[in-house]
Protein backbone atom coordinates (compact mmCIF):
# COMPACT_ATOMS: atom_id res chain seq x y z
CA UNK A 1 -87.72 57.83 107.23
CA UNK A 2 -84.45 56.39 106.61
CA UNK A 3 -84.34 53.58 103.96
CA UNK A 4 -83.54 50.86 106.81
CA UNK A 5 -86.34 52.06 108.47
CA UNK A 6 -88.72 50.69 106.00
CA UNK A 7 -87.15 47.00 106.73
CA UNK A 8 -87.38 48.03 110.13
CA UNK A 9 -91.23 48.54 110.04
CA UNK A 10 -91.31 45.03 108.21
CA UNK A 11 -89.64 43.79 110.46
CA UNK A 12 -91.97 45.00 113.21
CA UNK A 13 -94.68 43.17 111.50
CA UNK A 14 -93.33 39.63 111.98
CA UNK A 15 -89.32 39.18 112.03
CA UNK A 16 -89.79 35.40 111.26
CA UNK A 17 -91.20 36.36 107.83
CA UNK A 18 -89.27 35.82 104.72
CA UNK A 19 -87.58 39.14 103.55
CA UNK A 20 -85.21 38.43 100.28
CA UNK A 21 -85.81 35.27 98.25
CA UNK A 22 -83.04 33.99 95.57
CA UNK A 23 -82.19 31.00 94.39
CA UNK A 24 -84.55 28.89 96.71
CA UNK A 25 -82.96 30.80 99.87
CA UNK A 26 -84.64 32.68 102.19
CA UNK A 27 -83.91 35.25 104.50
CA UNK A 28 -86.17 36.52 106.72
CA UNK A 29 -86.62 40.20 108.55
CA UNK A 30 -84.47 39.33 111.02
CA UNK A 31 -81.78 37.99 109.50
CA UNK A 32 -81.79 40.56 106.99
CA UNK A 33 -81.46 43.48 109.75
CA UNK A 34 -78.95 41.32 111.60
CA UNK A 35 -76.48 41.33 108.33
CA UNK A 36 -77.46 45.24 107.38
CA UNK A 37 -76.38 45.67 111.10
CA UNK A 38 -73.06 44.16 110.74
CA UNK A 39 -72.35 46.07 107.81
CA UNK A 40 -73.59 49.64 108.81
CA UNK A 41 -70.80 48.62 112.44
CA UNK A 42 -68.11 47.38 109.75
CA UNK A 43 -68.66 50.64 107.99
CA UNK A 44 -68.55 52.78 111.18
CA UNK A 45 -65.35 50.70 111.69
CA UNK A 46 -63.54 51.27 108.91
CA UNK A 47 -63.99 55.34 109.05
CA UNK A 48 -67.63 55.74 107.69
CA UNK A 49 -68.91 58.79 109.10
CA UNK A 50 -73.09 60.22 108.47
CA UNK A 51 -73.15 61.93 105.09
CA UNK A 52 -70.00 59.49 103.62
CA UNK A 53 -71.25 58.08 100.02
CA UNK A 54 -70.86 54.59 99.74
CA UNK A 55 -71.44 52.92 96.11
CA UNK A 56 -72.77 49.41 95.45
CA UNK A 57 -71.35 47.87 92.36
CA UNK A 58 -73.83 44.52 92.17
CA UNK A 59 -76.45 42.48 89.94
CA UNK A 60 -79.21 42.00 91.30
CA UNK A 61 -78.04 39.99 94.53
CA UNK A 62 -79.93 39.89 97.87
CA UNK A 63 -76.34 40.00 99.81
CA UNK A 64 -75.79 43.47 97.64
CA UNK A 65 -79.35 44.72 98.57
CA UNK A 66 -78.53 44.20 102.13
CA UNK A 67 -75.59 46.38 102.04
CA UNK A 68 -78.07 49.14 101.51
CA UNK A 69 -79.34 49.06 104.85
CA UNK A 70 -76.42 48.98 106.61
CA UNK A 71 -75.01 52.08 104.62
CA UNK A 72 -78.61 53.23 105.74
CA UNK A 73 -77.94 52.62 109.11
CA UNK A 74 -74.46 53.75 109.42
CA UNK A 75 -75.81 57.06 108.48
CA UNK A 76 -73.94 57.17 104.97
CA UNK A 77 -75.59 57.84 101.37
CA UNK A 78 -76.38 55.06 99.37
CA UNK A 79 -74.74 55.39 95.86
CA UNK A 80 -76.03 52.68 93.28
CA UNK A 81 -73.71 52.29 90.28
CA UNK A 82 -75.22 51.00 87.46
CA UNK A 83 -73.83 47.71 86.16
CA UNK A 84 -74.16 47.75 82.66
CA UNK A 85 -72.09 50.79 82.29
CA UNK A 86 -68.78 50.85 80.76
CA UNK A 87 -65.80 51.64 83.35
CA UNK A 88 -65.17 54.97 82.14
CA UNK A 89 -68.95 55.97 82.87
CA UNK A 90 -68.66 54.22 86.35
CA UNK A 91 -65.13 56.04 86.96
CA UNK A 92 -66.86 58.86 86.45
CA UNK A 93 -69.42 58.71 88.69
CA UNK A 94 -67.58 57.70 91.60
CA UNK A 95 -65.80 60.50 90.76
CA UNK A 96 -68.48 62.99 91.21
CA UNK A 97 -70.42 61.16 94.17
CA UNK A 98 -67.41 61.30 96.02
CA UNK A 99 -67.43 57.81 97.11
CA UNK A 100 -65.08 56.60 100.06
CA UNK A 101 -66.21 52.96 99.73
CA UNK A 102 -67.08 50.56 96.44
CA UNK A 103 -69.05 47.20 97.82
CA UNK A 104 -68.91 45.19 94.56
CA UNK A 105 -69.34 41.62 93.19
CA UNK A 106 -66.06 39.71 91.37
CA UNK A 107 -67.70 39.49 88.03
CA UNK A 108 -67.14 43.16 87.82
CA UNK A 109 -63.70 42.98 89.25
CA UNK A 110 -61.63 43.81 86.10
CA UNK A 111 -63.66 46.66 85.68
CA UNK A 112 -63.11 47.94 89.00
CA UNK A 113 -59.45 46.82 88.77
CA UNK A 114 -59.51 49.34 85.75
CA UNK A 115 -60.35 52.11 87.25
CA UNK A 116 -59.36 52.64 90.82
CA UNK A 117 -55.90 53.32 90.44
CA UNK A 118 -57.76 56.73 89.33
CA UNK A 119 -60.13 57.14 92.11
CA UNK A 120 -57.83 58.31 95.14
CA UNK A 121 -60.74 59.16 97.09
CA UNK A 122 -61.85 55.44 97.70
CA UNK A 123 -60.16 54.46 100.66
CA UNK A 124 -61.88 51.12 100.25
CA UNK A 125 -62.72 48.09 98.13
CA UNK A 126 -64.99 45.40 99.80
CA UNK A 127 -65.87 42.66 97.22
CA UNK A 128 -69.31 40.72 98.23
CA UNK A 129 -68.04 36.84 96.92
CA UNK A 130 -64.57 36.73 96.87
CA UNK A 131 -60.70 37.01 97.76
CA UNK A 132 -59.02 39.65 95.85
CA UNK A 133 -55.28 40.71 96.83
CA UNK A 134 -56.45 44.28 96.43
CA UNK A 135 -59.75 44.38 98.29
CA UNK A 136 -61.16 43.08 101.29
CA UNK A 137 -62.92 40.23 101.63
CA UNK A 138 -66.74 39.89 102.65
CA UNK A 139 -66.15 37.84 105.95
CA UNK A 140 -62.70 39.93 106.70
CA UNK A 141 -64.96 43.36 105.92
CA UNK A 142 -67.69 42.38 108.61
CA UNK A 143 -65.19 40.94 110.74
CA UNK A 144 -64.03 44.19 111.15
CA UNK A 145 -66.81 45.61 112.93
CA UNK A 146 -67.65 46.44 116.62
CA UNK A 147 -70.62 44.28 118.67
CA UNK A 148 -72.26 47.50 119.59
CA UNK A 149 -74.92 48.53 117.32
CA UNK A 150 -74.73 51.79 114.98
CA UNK A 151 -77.73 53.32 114.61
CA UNK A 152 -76.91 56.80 113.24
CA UNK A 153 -78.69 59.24 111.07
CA UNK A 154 -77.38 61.50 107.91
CA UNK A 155 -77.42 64.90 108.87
CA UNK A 156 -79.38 66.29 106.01
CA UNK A 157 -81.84 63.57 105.24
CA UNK A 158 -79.80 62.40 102.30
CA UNK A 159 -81.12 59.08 100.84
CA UNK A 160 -79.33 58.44 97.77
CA UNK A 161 -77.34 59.72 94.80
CA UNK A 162 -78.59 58.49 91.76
CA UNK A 163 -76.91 58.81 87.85
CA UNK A 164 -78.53 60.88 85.09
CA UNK A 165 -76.91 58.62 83.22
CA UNK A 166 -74.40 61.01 80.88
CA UNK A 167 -77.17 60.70 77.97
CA UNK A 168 -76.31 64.44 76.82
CA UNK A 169 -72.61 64.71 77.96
CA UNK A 170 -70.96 64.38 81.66
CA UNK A 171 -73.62 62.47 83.98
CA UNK A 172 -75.07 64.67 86.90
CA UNK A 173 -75.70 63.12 90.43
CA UNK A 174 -79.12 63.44 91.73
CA UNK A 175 -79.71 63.75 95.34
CA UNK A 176 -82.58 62.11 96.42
CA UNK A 177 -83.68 62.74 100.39
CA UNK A 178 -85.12 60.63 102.16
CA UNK A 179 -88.33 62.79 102.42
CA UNK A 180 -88.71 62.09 98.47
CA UNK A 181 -88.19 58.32 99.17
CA UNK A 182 -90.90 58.71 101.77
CA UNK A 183 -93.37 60.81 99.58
CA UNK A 184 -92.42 58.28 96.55
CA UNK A 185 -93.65 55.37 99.48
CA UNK A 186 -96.99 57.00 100.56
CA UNK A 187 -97.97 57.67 96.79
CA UNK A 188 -98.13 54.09 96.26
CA UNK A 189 -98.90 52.47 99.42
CA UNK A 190 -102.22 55.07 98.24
CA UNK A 191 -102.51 54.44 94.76
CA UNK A 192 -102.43 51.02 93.88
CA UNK A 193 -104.11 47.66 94.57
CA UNK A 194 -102.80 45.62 97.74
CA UNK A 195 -103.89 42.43 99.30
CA UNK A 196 -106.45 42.50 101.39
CA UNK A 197 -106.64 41.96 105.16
CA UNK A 198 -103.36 42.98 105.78
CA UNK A 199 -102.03 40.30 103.43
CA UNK A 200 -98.22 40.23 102.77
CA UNK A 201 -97.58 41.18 98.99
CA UNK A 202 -94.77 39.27 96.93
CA UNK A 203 -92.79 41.55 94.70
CA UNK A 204 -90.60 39.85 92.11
CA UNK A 205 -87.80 41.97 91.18
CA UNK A 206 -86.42 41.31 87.47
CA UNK A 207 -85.23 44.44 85.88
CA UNK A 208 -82.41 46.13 88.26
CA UNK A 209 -82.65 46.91 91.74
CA UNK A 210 -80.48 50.00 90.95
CA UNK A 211 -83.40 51.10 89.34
CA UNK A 212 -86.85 51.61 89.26
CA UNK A 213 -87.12 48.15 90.32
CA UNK A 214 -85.25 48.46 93.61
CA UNK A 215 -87.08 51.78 95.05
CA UNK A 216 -90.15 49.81 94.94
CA UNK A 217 -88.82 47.50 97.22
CA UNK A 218 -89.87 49.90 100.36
CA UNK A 219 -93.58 50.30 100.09
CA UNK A 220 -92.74 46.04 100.30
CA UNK A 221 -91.15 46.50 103.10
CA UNK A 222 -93.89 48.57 104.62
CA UNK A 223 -96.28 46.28 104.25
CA UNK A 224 -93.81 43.12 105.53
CA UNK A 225 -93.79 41.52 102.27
CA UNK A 226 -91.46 39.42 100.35
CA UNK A 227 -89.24 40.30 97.63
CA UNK A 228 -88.25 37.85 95.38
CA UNK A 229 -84.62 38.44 93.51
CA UNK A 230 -84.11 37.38 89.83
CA UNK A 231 -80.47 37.49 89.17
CA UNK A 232 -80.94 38.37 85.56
CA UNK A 233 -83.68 39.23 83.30
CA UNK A 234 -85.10 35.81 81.94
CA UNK A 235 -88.95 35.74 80.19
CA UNK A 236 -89.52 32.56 80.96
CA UNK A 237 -87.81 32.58 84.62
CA UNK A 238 -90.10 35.25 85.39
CA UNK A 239 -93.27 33.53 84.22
CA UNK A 240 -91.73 30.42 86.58
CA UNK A 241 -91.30 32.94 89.56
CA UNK A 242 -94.75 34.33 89.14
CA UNK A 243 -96.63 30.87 89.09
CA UNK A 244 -93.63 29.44 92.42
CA UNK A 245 -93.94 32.28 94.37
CA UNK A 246 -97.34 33.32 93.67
CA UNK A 247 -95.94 36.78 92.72
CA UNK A 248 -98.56 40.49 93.43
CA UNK A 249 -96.48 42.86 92.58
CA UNK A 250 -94.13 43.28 89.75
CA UNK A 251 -92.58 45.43 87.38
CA UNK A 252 -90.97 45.75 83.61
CA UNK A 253 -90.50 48.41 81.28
CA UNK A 254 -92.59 47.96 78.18
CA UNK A 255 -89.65 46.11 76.10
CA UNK A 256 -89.81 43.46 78.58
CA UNK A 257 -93.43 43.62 78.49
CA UNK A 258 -93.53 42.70 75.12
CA UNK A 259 -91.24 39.93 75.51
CA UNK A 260 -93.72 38.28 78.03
CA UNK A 261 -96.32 38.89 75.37
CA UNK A 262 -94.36 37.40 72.78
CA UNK A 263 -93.81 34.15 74.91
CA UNK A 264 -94.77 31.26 73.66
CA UNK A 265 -95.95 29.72 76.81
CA UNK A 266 -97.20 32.91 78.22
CA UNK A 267 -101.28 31.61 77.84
CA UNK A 268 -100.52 28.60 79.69
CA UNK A 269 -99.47 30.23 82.67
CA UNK A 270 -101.42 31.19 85.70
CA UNK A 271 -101.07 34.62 86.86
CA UNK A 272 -103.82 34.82 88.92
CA UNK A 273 -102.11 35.76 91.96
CA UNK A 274 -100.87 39.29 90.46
CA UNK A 275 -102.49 42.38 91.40
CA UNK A 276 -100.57 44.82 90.22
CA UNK A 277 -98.05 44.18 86.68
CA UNK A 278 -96.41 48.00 86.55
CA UNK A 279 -95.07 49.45 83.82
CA UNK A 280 -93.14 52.64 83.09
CA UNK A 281 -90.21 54.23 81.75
CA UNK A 282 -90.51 54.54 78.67
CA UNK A 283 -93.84 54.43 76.59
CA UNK A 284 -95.80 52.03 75.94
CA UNK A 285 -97.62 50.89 72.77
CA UNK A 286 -101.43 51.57 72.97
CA UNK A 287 -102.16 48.20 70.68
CA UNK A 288 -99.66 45.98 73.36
CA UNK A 289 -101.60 47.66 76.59
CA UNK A 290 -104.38 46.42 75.29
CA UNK A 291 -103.17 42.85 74.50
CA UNK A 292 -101.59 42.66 78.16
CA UNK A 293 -104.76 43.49 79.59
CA UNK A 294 -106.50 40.75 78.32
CA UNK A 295 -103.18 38.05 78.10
CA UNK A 296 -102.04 39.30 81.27
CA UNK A 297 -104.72 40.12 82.70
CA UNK A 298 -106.68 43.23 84.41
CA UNK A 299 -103.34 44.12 86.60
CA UNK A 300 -101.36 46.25 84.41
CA UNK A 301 -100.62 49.90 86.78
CA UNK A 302 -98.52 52.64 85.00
CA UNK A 303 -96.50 54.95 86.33
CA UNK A 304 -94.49 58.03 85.76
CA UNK A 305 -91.41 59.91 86.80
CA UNK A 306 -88.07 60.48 86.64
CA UNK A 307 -84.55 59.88 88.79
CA UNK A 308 -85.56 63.51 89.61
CA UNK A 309 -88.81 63.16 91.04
CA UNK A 310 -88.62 59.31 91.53
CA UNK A 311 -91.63 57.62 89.77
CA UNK A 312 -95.07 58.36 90.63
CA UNK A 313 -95.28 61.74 89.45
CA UNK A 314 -98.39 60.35 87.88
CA UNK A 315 -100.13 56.97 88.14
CA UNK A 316 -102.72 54.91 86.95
CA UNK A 317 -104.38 52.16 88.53
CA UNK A 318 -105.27 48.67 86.89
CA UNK A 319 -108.70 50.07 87.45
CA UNK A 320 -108.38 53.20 85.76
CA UNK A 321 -107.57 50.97 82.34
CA UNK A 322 -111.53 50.59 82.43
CA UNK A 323 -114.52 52.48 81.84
CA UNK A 324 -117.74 52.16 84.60
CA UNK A 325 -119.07 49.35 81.77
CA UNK A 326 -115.97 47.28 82.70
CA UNK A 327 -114.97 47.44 79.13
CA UNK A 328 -111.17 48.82 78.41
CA UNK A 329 -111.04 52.11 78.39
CA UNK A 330 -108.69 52.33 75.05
CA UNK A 331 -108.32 56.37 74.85
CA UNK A 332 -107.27 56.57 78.12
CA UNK A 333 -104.49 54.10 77.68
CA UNK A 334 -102.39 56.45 75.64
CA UNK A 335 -102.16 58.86 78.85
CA UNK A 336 -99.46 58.20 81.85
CA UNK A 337 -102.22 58.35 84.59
CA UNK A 338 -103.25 61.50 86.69
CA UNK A 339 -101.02 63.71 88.84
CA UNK A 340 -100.60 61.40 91.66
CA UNK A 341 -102.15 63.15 95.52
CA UNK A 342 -98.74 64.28 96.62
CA UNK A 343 -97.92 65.86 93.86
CA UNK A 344 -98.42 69.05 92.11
CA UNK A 345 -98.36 69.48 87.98
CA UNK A 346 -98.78 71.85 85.53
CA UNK A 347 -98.09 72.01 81.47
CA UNK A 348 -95.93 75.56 81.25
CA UNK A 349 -95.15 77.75 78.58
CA UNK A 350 -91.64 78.66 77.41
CA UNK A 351 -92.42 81.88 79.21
CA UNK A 352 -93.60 80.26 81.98
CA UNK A 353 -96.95 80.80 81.99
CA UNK A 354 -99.55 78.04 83.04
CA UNK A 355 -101.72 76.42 80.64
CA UNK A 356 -105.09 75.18 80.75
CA UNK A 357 -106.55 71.75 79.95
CA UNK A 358 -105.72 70.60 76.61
CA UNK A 359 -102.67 72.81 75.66
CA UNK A 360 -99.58 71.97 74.99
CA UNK A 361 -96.52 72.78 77.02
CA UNK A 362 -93.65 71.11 78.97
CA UNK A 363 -94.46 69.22 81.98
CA UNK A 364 -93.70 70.52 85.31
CA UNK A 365 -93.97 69.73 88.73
CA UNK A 366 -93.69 70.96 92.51
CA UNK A 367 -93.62 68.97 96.05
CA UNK A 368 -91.55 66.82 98.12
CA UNK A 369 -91.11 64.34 95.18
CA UNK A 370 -88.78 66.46 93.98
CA UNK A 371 -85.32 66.09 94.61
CA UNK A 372 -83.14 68.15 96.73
CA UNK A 373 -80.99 69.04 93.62
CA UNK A 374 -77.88 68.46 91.25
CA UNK A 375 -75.24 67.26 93.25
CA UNK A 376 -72.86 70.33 93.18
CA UNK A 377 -74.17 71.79 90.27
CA UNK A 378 -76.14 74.91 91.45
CA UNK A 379 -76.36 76.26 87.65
CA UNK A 380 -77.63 73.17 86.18
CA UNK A 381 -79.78 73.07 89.19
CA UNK A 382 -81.39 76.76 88.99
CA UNK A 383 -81.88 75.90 85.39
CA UNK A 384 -83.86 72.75 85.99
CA UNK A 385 -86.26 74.80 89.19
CA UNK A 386 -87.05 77.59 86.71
CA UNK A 387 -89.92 79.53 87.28
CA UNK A 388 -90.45 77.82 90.83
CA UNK A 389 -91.05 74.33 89.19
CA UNK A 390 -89.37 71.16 88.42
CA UNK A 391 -89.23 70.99 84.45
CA UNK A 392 -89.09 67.13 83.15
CA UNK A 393 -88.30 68.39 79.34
CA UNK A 394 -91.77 66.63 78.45
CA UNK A 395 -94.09 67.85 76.40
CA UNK A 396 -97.69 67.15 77.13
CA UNK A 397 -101.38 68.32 78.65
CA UNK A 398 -104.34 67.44 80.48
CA UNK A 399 -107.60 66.36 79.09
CA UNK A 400 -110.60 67.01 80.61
CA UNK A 401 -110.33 64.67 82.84
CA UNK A 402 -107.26 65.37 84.42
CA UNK A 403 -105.53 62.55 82.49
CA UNK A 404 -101.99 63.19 81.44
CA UNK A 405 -100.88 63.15 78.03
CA UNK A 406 -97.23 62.69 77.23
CA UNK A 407 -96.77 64.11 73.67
CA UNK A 408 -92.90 64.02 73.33
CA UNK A 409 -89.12 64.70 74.89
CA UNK A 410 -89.24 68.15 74.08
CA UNK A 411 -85.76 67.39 72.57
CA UNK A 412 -87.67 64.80 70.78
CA UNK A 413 -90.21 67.18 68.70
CA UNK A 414 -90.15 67.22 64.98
CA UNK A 415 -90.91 70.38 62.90
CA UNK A 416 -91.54 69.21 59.41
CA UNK A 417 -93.27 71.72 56.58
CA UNK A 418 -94.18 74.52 59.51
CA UNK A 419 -96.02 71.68 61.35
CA UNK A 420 -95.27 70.18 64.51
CA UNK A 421 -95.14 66.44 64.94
CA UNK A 422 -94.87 64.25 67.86
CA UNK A 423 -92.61 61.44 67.89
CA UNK A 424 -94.50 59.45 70.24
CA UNK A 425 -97.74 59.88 68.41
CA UNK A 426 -96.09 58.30 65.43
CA UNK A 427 -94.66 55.44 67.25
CA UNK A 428 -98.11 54.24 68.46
CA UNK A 429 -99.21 54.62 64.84
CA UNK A 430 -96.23 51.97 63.91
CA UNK A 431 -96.92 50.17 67.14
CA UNK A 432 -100.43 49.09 65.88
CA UNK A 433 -99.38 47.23 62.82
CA UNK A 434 -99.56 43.62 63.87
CA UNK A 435 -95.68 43.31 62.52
CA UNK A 436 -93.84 45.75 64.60
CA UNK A 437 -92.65 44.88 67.35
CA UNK A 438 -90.57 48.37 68.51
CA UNK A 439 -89.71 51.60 66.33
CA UNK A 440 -87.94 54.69 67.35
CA UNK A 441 -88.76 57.71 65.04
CA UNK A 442 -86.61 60.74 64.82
CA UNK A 443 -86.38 64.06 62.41
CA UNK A 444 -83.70 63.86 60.05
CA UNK A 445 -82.68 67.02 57.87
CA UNK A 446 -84.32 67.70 54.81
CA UNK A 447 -84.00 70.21 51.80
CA UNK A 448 -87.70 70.68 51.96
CA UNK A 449 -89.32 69.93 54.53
CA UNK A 450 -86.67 70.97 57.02
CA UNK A 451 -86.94 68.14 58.85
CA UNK A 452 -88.53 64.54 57.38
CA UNK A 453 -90.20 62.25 59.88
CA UNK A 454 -88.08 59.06 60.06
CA UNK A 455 -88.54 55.67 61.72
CA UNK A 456 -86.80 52.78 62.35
CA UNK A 457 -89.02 49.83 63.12
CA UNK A 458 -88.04 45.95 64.61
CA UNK A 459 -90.21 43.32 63.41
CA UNK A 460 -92.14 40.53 65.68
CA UNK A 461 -90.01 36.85 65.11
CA UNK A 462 -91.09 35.67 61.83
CA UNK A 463 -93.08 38.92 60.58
CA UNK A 464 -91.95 40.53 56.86
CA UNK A 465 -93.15 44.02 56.21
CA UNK A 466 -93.04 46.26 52.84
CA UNK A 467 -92.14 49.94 54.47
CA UNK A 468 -94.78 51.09 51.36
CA UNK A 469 -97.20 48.92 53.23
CA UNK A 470 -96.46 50.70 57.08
CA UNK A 471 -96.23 54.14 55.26
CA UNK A 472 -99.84 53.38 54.26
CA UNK A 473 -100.83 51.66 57.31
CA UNK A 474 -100.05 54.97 59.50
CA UNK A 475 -101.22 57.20 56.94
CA UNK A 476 -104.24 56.03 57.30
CA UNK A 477 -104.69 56.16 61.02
CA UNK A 478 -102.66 60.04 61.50
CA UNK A 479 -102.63 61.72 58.14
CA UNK A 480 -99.88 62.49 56.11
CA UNK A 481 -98.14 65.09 57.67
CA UNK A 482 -97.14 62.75 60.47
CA UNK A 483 -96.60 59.76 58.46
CA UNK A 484 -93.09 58.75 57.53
CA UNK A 485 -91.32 60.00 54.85
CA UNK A 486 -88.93 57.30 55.25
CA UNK A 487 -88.57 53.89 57.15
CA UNK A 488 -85.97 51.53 57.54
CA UNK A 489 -86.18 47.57 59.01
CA UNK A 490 -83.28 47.27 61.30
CA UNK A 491 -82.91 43.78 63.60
CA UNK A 492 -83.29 45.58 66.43
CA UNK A 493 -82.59 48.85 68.57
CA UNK A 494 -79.80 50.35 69.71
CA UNK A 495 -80.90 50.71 73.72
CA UNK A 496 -79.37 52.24 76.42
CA UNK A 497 -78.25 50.17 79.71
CA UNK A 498 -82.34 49.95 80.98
CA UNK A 499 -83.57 49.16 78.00
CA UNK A 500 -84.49 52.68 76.32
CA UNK A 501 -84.13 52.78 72.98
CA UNK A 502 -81.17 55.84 72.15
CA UNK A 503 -82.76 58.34 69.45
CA UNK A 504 -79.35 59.83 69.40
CA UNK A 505 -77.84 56.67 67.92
CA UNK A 506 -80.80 55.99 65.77
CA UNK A 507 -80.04 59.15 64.52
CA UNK A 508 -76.63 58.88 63.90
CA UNK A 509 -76.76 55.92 62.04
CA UNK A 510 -79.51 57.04 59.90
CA UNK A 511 -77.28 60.26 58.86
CA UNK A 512 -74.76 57.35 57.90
CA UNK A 513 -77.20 55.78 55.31
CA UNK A 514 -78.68 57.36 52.46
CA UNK A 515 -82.03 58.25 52.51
């Protein structure tokens, strides 16, 4: 399936429905395949041929999320570029997609202003909300294109190009079919709670649709839901939306999370309507699982994956967070879910052997999740596939039970006195004290030890905390050998554009600082 296809099915359904919701307005199916029509003819107008990349520079923005139909429908590649980036990173990456047009919003004007004097290959600038002298407007742009339909295909099933995000040096381009899109679909169309009866399911879309946030839009679309738009990220707009629009399906990563935990009118609320609260990309605190499932409620679904091998290379059901006594099922909310059914995984070796249940080993992966590759970047692409399997660089195993247990980033892993020690597994330690409200813990260099298990820790609004008191605290609960050897109380985390918090700078910082 191509991505329009998925509004198209919606559409199907009932085009009178409402489609994109923002700011009080609604569009419905049909209008929203009317304006992704116009776009994907202005396109074909203005030189787009199948296979062209076309970027979307955009908030979150109904209008924006349009667009990617149309470039859907013209037959081009949708390119998201991620907002929060600084220009350079941006310039970069339309650099390496290759992209011939740049739809974009004026608040990020200067920033485009910056950098296209260096991006010959853009032969256009289209700016969503207003007139620029050097781009064309919105109204001009669609005026542009013909009254017969386009309804083309991209030759090699090409979906998307997606960032790595330049995390450990130049940023790679993931190509992302639309075969994985479709696989990514049917995994959770089959793995998660929906309303019953055929019901319509209301997604509210906070975090950014150029994430994780905005793929999920198309098992919505599937279904002929609606998908509510949050301009930008707001705790208590998103309790509001949740209660107006009497919300389903959602997702945050686990910093938001804990924001909605930590609101003060969060136990007034009713969230009865959700279903199905998602959370993923980064882990989560065991302690705060817990807390959501009973604040929140019974509706909290993980996930797992990566731009790679978008998102549900593992799930877990809100009713997997229980045992068959109802009761939470707390040693089970450590894991990321099991494999998910269209998806193969293994825990390898460095030699590339496969383990069995309950060793250690890098996580790895096969199937039509998988992405087609690194976008011309065969080596770093044959690196990745070694062995015949997808290698996400995290460490983990299997239980028993065919849960999955993510240990650490293999970059991630500490080796302190001989002994290797998790970084994750710490963190949960640190996330149970009733003060903490994030940590990040890293290896630092050390005469003796070789490297000295170090965290970092944020503290809950109003919380004071003696780091002799937390050394004890996780001591107690992991043993020595795990427990810091040194902690610091910073305000907060340095975090990368999605929220992740950036060991890299943690550890930086800490070299800075004497131990």
């Amino acid at each position: 399936m191509r991505l329009t296809d998925y509004l198209d099915k919606g559409a199907s359904l009932d085009p009178g429905a409402p489609c994109l919701v923002c700011d009080g307005e609604v569009a419905t199916y049909a209008e929203v395949q009317d304006l992704g029509g116009r776009v994907a003819a202005a396109l074909a107008a203005n030189g787009v041929e199948p296979g062209d990349r076309v970027a979307i520079l955009s908030a979150n923005d109904p209008t924006a999320f349009t667009c990617v139909f149309g470039i859907s429908r013209a037959g081009a590649v949708w390119c998201p570029i991620n907002p929060r980036n600084e220009a350079a990173e941006n310039r970069e990456l339309l650099e390496l997609f290759g992209c011939s047009v740049l739809i974009f919003q004026s608040s990020f004007a200067p920033l485009v202003d910056a950098i296209r004097a260096d991006l010959p290959q853009l032969r256009q600038l289209v700016c969503l909300d207003a007139d620029l002298p050097w781009a064309t407007g919105w109204d001009a742009f669609l005026a542009t294109g013909a009254s017969d339909p386009v309804d083309r295909h991209c030759p090699d099933d090409v979906a998307m190009i997606v960032g790595t995000g330049g995390t450990t040096g130049r940023p790679k381009g993931v190509v992302l079919t639309g075969t994985n899109i479709e696989t990514m679909t049917a995994i959770t169309l089959m793995s998660y709670p929906w309303p019953a009866d055929g019901g319509r399911p209301v997604y509210l879309a906070l975090a950014p649709l150029t994430h994780a946030a905005g793929v999920l839009c198309f098992p919505m679309l599937c279904r002929g839901g609606s998908i509510v738009v949050m301009r930008s990220p707001d705790v208590g707009g998103f309790l509001d939306h949740v209660e107006a629009h009497r919300v389903t399906h959602t997702f945050l990563p686990p910093t938001l999370i804990y924001m909605v935990l930590d609101h003060p009118s969060l136990d007034g609320r009713d969230l009865s309507s959700l279903q199905c609260f998602w959370y993923g990309a980064a882990p989560m605190s065991v302690t705060r699982l817990e807390e959501a499932l009973t604040r929140i409620g019974p509706v909290m679904a993980q996930l797992f994956g990566q731009t790679e091998a978008p998102m549900m290379v593992s799930t877990m059901a809100p009713a997997e967070h229980f045992g068959p006594d109802g009761a939470v099922a707390r040693g089970r909310l450590a894991s990321a879910g099991r494999p998910s059914p269209l998806v193969r995984l293994a825990i390898m070796a460095d030699d590339g052997r496969l383990l069995g249940r309950g060793e250690r080993g890098e996580i790895v992966v096969r199937g039509s999740l998988v992405m087609r590759g690194y976008l011309d970047n065969e080596a770093a692409t044959a690196e990745v596939s070694a062995h015949g399997w997808h290698h996400t660089g995290d460490i983990g195993y299997l239980d028993d039970d065919g849960f999955l247990f993510i240990v650490d980033r293999a970059k991630d892993m500490i080796i302190t006195g001989g002994f290797n020690v998790y970084s994750s597994e710490v963190e949960q330690a640190l996330m149970a004290h009733p003060a903490v409200a994030d940590c990040a813990v890293v290896g630092l260099p050390d005469d003796k030890w070789g490297e000295r298990v170090t965290a970092v820790v944020a503290l809950r609004p109003g919380s004071e905390l003696d780091p002799a008191e937390l050394t004890s605290f996780v001591k107690a609960r992991i043993g020595s050998v795990k427990t810091p050897k040194q902690v610091a109380v910073w305000p907060d985390l340095p975090r990368s554009k999605i929220g992740k918090v950036l060991k890299t700078e943690v550890r930086e910082q800490l070299l800075n600082v004497p131990a």
